[in-house]
N, C-alpha and C. Protein backbone atom coordinates (compact mmCIF):
# COMPACT_ATOMS: atom_id res chain seq x y z
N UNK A 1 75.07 138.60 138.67
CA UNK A 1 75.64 137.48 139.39
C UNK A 1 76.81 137.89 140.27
N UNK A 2 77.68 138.94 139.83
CA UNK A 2 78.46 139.19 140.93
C UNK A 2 78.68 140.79 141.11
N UNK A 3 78.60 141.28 142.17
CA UNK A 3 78.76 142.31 143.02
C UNK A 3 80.24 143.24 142.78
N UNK A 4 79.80 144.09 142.29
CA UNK A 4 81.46 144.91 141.33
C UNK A 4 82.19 145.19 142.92
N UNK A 5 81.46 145.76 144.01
CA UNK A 5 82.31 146.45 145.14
C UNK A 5 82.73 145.38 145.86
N UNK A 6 82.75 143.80 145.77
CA UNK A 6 83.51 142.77 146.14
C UNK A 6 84.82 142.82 146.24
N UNK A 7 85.12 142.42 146.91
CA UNK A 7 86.58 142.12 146.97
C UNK A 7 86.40 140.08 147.00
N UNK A 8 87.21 139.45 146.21
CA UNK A 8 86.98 138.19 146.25
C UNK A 8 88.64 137.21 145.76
N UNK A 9 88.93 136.22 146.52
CA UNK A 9 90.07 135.31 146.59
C UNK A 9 90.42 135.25 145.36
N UNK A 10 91.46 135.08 144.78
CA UNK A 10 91.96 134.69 143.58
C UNK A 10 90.54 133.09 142.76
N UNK A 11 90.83 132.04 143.75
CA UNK A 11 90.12 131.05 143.18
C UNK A 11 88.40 131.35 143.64
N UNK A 12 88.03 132.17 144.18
CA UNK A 12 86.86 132.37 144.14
C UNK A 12 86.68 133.32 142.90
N UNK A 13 87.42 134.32 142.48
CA UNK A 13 87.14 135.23 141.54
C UNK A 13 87.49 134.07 140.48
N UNK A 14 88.37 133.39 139.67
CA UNK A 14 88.28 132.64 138.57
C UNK A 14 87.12 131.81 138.49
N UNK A 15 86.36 131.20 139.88
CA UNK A 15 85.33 130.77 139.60
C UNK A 15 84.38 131.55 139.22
N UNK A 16 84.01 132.41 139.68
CA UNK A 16 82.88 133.54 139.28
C UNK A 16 83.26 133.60 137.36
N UNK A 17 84.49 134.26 137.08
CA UNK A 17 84.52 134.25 135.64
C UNK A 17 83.83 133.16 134.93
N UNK A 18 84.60 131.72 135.02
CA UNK A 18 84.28 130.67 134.61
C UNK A 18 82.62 130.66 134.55
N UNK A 19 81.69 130.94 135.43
CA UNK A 19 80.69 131.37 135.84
C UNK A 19 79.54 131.87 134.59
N UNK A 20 80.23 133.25 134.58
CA UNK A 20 79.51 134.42 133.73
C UNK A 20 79.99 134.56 132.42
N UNK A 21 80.69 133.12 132.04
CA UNK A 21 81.09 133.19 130.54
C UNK A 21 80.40 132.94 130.11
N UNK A 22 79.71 133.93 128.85
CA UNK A 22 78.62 132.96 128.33
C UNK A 22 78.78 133.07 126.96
N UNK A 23 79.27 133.54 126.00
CA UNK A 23 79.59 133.91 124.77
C UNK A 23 79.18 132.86 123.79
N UNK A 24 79.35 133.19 123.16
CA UNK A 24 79.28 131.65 121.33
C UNK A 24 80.78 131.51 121.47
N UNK A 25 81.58 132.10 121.63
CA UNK A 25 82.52 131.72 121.82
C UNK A 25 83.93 131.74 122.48
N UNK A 26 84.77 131.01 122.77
CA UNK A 26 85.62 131.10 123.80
C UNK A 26 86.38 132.22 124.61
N UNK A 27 85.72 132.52 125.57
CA UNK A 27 86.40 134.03 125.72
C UNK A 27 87.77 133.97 126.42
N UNK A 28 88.67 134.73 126.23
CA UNK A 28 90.09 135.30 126.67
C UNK A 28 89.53 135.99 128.37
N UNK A 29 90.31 134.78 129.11
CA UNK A 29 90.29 135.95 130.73
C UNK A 29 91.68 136.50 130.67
N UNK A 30 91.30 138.01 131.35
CA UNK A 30 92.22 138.97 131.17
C UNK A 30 92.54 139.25 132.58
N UNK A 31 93.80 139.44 132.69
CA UNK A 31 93.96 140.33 134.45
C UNK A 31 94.20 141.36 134.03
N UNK A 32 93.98 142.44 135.26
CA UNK A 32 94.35 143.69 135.45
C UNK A 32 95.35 144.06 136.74
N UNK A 33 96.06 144.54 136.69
CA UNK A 33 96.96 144.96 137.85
C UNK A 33 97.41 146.48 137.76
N UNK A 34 97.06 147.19 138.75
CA UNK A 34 97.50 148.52 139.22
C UNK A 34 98.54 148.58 140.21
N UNK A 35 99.63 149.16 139.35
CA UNK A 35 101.50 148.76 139.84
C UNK A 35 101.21 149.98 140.42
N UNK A 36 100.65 150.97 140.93
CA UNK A 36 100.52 152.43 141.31
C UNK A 36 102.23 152.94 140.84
N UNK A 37 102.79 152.63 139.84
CA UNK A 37 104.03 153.48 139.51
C UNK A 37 103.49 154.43 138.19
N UNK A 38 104.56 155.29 137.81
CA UNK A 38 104.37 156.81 136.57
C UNK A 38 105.40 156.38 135.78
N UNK A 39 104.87 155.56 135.14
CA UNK A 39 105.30 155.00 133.64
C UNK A 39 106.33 156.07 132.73
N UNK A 40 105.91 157.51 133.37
CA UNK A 40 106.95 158.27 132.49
C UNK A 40 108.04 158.78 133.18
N UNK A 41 108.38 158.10 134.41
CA UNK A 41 109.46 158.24 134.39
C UNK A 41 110.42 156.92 134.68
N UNK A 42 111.25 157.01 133.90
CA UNK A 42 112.14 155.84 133.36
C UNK A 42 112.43 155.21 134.16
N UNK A 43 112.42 155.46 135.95
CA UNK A 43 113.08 154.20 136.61
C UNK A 43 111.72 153.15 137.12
N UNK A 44 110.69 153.62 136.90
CA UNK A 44 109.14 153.26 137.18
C UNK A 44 108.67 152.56 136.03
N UNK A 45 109.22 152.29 134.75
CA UNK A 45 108.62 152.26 133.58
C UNK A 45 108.82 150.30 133.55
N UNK A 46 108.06 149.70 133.67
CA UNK A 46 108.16 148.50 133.83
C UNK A 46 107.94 147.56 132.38
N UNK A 47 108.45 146.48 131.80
CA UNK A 47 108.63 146.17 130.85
C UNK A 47 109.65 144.36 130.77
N UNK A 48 108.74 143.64 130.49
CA UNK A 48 109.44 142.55 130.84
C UNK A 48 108.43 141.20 129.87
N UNK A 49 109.26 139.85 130.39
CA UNK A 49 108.11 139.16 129.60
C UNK A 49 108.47 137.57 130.42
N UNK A 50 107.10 137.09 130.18
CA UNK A 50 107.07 136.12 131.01
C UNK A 50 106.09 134.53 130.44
N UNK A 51 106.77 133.45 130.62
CA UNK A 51 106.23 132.41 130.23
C UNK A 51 105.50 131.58 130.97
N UNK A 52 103.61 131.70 130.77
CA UNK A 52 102.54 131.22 131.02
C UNK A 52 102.86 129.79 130.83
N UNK A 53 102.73 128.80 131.82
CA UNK A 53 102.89 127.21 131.82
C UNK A 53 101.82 127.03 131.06
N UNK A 54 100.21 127.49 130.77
CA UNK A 54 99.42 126.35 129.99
C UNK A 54 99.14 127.67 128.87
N UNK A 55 99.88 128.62 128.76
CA UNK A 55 100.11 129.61 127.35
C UNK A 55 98.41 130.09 127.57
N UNK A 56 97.99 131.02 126.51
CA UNK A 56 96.77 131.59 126.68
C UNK A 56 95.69 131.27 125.88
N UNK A 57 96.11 130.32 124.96
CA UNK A 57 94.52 128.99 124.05
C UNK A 57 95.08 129.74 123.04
N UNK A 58 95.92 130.62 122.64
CA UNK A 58 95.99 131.10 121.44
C UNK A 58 96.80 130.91 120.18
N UNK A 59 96.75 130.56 119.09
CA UNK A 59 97.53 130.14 118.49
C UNK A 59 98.04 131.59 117.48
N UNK A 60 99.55 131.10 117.95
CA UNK A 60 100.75 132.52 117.77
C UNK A 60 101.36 132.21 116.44
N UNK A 61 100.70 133.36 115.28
CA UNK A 61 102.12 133.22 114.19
C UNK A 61 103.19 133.76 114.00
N UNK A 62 104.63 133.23 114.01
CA UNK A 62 105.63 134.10 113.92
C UNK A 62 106.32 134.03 112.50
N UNK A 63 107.35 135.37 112.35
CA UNK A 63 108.02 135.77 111.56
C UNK A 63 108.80 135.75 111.96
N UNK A 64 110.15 135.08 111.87
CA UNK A 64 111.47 135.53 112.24
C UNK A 64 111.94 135.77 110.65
N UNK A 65 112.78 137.11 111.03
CA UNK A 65 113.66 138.22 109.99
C UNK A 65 115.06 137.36 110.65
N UNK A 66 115.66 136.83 109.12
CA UNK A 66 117.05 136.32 109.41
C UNK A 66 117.58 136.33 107.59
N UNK A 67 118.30 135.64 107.79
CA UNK A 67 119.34 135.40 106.31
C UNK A 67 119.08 134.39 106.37
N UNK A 68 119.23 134.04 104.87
CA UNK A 68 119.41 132.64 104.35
C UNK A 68 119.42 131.30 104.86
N UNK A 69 120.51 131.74 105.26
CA UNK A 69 121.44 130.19 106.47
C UNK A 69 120.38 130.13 107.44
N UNK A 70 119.63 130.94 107.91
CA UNK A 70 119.32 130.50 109.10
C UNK A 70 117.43 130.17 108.80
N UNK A 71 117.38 130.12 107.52
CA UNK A 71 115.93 130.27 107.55
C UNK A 71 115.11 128.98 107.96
N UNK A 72 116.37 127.58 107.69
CA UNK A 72 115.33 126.55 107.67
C UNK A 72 115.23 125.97 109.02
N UNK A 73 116.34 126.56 109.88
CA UNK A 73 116.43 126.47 111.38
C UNK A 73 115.00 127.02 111.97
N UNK A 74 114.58 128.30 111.66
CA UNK A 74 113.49 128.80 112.07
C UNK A 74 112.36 128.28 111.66
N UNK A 75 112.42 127.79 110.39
CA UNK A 75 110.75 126.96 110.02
C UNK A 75 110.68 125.58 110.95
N UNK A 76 111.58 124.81 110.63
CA UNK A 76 112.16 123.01 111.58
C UNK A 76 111.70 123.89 113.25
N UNK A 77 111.90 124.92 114.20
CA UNK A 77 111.64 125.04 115.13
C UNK A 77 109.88 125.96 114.95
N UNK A 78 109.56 126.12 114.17
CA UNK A 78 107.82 126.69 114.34
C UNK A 78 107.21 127.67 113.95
N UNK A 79 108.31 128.50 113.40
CA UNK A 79 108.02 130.00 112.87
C UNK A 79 107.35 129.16 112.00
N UNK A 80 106.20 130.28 111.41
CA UNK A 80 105.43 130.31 110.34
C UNK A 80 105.91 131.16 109.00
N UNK A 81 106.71 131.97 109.28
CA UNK A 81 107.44 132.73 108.06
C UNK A 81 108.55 132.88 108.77
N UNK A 82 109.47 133.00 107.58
CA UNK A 82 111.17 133.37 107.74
C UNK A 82 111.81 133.57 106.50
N UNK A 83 112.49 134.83 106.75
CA UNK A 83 113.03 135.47 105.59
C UNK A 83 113.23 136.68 105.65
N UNK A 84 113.78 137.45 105.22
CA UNK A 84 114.40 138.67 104.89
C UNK A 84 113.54 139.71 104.41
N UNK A 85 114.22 139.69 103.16
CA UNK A 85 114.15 140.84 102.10
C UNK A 85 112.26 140.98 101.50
N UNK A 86 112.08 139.72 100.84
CA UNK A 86 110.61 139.25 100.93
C UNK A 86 109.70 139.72 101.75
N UNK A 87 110.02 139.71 102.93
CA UNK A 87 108.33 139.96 104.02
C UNK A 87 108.87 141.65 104.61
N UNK A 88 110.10 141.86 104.69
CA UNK A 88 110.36 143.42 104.96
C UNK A 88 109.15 144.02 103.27
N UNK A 89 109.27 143.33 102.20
CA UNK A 89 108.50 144.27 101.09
C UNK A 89 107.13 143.95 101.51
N UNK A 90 106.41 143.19 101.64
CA UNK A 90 105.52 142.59 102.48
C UNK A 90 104.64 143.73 103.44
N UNK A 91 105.54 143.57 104.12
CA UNK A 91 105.22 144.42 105.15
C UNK A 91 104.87 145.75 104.73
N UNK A 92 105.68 145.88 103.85
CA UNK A 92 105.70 147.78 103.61
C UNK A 92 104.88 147.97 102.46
N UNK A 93 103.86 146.73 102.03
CA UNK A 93 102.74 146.57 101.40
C UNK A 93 101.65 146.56 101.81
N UNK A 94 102.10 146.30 102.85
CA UNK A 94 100.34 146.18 104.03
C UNK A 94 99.97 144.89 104.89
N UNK A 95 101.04 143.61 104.37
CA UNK A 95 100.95 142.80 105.18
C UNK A 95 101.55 142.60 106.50
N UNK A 96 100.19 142.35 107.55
CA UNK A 96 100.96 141.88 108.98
C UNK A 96 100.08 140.80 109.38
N UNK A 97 100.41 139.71 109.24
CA UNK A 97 99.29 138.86 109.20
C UNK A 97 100.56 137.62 110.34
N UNK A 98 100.93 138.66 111.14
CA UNK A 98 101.46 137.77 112.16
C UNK A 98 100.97 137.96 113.71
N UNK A 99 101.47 137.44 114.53
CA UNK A 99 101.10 137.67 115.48
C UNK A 99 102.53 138.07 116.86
N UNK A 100 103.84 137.85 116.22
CA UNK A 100 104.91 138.30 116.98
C UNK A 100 106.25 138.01 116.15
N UNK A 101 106.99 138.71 116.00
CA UNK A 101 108.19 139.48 114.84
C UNK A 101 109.53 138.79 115.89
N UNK A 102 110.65 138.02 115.11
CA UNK A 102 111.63 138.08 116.09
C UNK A 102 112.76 138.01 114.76
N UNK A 103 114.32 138.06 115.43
CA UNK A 103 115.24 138.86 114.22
C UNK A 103 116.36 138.31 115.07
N UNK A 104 117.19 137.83 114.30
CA UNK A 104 118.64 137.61 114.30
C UNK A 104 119.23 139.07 114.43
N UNK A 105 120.34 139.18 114.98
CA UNK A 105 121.39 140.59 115.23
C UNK A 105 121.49 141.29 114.06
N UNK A 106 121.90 140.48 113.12
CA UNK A 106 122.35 140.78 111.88
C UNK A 106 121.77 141.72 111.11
N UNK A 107 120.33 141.07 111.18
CA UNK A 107 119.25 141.64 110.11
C UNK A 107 118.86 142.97 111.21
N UNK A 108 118.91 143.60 111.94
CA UNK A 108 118.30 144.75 112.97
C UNK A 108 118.36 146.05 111.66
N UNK A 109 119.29 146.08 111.15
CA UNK A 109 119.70 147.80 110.58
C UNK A 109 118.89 147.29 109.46
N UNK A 110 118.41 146.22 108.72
CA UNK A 110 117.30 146.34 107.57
C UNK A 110 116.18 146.55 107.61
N UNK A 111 115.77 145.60 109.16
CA UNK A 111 114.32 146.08 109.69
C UNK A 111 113.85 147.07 110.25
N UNK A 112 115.05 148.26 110.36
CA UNK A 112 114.48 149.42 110.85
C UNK A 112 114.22 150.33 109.84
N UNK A 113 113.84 149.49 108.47
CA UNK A 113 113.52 150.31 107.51
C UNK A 113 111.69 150.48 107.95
N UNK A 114 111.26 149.07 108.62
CA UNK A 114 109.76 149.18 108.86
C UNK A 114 109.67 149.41 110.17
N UNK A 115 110.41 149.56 110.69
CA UNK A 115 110.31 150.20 112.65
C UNK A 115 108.87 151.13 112.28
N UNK A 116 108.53 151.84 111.59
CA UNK A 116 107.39 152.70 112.01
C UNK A 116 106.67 151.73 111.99
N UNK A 117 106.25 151.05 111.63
CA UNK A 117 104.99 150.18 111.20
C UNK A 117 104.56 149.09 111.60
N UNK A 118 106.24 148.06 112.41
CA UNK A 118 105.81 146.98 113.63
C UNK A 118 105.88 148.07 114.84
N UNK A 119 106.47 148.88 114.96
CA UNK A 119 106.94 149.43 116.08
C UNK A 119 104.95 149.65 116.84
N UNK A 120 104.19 150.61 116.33
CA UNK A 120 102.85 151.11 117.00
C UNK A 120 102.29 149.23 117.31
N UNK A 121 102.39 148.34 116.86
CA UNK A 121 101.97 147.22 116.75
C UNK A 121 102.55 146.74 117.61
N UNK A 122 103.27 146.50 118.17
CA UNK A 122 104.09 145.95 119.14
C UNK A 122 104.58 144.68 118.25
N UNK A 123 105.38 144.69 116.94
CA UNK A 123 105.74 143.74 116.75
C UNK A 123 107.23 143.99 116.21
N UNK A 124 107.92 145.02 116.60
CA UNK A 124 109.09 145.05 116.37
C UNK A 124 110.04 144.49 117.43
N UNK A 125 111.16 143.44 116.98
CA UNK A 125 112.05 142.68 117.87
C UNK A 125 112.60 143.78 118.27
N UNK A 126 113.35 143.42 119.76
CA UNK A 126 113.86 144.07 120.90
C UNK A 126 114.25 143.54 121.53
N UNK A 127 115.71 143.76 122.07
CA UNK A 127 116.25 142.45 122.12
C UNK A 127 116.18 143.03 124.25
N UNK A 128 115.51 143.80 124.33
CA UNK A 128 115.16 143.54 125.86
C UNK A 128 114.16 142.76 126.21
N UNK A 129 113.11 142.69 124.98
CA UNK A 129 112.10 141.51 125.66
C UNK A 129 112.44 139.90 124.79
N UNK A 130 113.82 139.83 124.20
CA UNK A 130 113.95 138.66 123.75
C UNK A 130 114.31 138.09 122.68
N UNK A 131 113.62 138.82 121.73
CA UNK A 131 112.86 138.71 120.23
C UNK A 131 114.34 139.53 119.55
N UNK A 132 115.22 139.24 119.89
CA UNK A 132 116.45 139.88 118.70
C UNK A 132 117.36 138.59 119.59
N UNK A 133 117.43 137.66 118.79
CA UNK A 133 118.48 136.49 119.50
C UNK A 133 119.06 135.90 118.26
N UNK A 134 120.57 134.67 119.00
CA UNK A 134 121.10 133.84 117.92
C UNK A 134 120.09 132.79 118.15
N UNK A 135 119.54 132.69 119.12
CA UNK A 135 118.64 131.38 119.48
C UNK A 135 117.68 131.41 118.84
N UNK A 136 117.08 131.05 117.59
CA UNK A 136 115.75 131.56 117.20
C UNK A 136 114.66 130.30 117.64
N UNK A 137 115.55 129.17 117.81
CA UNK A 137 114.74 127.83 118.02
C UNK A 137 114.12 128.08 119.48
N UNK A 138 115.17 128.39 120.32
CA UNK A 138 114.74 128.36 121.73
C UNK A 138 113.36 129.25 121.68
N UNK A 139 113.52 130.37 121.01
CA UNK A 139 113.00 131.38 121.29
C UNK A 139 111.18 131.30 120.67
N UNK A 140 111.77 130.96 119.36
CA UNK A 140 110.50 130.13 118.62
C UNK A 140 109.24 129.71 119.78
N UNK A 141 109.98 128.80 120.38
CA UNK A 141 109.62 127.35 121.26
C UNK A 141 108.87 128.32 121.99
N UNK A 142 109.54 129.14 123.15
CA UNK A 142 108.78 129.86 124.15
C UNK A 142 108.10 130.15 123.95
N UNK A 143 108.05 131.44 122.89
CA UNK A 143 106.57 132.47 122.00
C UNK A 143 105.38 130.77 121.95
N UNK A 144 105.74 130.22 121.21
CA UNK A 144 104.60 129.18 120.43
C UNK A 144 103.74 128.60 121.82
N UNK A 145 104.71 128.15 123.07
CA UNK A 145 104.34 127.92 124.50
C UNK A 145 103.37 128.81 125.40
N UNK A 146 103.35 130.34 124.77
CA UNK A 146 102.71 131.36 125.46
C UNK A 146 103.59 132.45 126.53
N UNK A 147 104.98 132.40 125.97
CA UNK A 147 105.59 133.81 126.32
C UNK A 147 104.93 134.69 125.90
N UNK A 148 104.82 135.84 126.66
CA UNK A 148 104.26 137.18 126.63
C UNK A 148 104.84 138.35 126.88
N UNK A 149 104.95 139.03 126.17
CA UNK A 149 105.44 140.62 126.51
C UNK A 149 104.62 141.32 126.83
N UNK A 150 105.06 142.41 128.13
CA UNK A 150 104.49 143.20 128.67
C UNK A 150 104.83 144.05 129.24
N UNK A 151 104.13 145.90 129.18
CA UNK A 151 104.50 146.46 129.76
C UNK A 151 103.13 147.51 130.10
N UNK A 152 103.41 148.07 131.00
CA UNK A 152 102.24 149.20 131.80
C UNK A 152 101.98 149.87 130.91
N UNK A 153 100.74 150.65 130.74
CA UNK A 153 100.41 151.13 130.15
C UNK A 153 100.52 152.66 130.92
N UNK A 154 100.09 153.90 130.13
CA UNK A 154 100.32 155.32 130.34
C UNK A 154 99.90 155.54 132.27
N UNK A 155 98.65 154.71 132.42
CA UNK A 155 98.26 155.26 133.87
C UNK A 155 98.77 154.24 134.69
N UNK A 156 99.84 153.21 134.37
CA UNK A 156 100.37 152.31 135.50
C UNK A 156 99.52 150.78 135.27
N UNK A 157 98.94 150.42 134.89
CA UNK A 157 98.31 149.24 135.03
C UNK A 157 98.88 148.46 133.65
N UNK A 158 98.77 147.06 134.47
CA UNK A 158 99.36 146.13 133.78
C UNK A 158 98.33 145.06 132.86
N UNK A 159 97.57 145.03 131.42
CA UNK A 159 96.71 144.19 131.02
C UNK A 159 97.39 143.34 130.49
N UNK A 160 97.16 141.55 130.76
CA UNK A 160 97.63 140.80 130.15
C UNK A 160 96.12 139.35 130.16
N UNK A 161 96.53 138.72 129.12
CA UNK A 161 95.48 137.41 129.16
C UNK A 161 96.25 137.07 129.77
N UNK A 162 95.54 135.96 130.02
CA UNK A 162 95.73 134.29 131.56
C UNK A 162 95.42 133.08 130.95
N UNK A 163 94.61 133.24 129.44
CA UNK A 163 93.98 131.65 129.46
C UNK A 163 92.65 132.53 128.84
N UNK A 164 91.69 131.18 128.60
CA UNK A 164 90.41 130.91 128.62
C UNK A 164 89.60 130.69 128.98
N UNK A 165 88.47 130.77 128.74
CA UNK A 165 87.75 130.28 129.97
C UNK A 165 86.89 128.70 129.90
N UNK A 166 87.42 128.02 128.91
CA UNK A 166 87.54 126.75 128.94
C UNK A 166 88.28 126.11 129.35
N UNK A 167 89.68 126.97 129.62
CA UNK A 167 90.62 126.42 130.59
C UNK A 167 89.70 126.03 131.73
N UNK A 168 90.77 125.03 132.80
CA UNK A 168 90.38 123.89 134.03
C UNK A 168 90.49 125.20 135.20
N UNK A 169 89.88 125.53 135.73
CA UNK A 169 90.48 126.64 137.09
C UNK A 169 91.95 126.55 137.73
N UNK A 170 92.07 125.27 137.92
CA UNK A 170 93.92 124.79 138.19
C UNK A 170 95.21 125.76 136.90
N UNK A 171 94.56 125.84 135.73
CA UNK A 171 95.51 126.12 134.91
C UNK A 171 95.86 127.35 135.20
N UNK A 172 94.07 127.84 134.97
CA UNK A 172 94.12 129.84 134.93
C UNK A 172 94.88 130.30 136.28
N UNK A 173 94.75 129.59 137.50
CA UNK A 173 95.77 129.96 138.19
C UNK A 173 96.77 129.58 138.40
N UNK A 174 97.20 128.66 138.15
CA UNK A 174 98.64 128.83 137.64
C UNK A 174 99.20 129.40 137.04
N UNK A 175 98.53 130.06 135.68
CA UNK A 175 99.13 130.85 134.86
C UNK A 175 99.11 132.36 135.41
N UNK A 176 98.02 132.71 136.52
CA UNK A 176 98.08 134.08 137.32
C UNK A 176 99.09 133.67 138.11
N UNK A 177 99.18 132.75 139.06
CA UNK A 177 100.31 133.03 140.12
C UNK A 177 102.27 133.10 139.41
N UNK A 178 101.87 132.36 138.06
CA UNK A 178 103.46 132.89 137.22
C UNK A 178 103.43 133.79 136.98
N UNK A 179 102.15 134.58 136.44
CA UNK A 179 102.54 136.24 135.94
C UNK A 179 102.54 136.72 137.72
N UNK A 180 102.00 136.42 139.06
CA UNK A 180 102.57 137.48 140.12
C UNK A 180 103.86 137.49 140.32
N UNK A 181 104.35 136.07 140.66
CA UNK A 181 105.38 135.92 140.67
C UNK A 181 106.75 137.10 139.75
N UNK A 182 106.66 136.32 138.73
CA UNK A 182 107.35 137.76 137.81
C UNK A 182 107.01 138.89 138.03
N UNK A 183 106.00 139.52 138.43
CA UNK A 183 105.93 140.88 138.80
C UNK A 183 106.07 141.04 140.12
N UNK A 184 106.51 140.25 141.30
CA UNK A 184 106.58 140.52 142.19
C UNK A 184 108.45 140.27 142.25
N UNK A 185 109.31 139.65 141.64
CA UNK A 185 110.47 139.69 141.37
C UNK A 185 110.97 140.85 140.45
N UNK A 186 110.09 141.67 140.29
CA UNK A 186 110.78 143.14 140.02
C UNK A 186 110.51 144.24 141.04
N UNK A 187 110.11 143.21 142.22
CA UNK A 187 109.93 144.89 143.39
C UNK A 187 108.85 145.28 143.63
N UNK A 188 107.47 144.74 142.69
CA UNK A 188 106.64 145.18 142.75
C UNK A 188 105.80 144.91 143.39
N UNK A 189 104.47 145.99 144.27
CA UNK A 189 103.14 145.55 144.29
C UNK A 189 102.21 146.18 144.01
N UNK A 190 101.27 145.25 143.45
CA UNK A 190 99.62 146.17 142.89
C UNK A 190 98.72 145.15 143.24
N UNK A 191 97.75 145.98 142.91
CA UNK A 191 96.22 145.69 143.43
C UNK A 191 95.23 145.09 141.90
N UNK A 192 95.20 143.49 142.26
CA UNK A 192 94.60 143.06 140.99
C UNK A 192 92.95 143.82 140.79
């Protein structure tokens, strides 16, 4: 149904997807973007995160790592787990049955007891993409909305979902023209 050596419009290409979905079940549309930058060297190394208006159909579980005081703040705003000492043993048992890790300041020097183990996962907080705040509510809120972290991978290209493909065509691009946008407010251009 469609011709790989095409070149085709943003809303003509989401239609084509919408198109050739045919699965049992709901498939994840993905973009691709080639930033033509060399990821290994540090001023090229791109890394940022950005909030999708209709999020990506997916439903996100979080963990926020905090103390005590702050635990029932984080459940009342959406986390699905919160706590300390408990899910750090957890973890270093074999459970990761989340889907994005975020941490009060405080708690950082306990959780880098499991840095090896969210770290390959991409689920260790960092407080450059966000996920190490006093805000845990705000922050909660965004993730649950469809904030996304992202960064290039080894040969320069950028993979991120957009949506579904039960999404309305209006949404999925909307949610592409917020992720250009953000990548075009760091300087950048690539070739979707």
């Amino acid at each position: 149904k469609i011709d790989r050596n095409s070149d085709f419009e943003l809303e003509e290409a989401i239609s084509k997807v919408k198109q050739v979905a045919s699965a049992k079940f709901d498939e994840t549309v993905e973009i691709s973007i080639s930033l033509g930058v060399d990821p290994r060297k540090s001023d090229q190394m791109i890394r940022s995160t950005v909030a999708l208006p209709h999020g990506v159909g997916k439903v996100v579980r979080i963990l926020v790592f905090c103390k005590e005081d702050k635990v029932k703040e984080a459940l009342d705003a959406g986390a699905d787990f919160a706590g300390l000492d408990e899910y750090i043993e957890k973890i270093k048992e074999g459970w990761l049955d989340v889907d994005a890790c975020v941490a009060t300041p405080d708690v950082m020097p306990q959780i880098g007891k499991i840095a090896r183990i969210l770290g390959p996962r991409g689920l260790m907080p960092n407080p450059k993409t966000g996920s190490v705040t006093n805000n845990i509510a705000e922050t909660v809120n965004e993730i649950k909305a469809g904030r996304l972290s992202f960064r290039v991978d080894k040969y320069g290209i950028l993979h991120l979902p957009v949506g579904k493909a039960s999404f309305e065509e209006i949404k999925l691009m909307e949610n592409i023209k917020t992720l250009l946008q953000t990548q075009k407010g760091k300087g950048l251009s690539g070739r979707l």
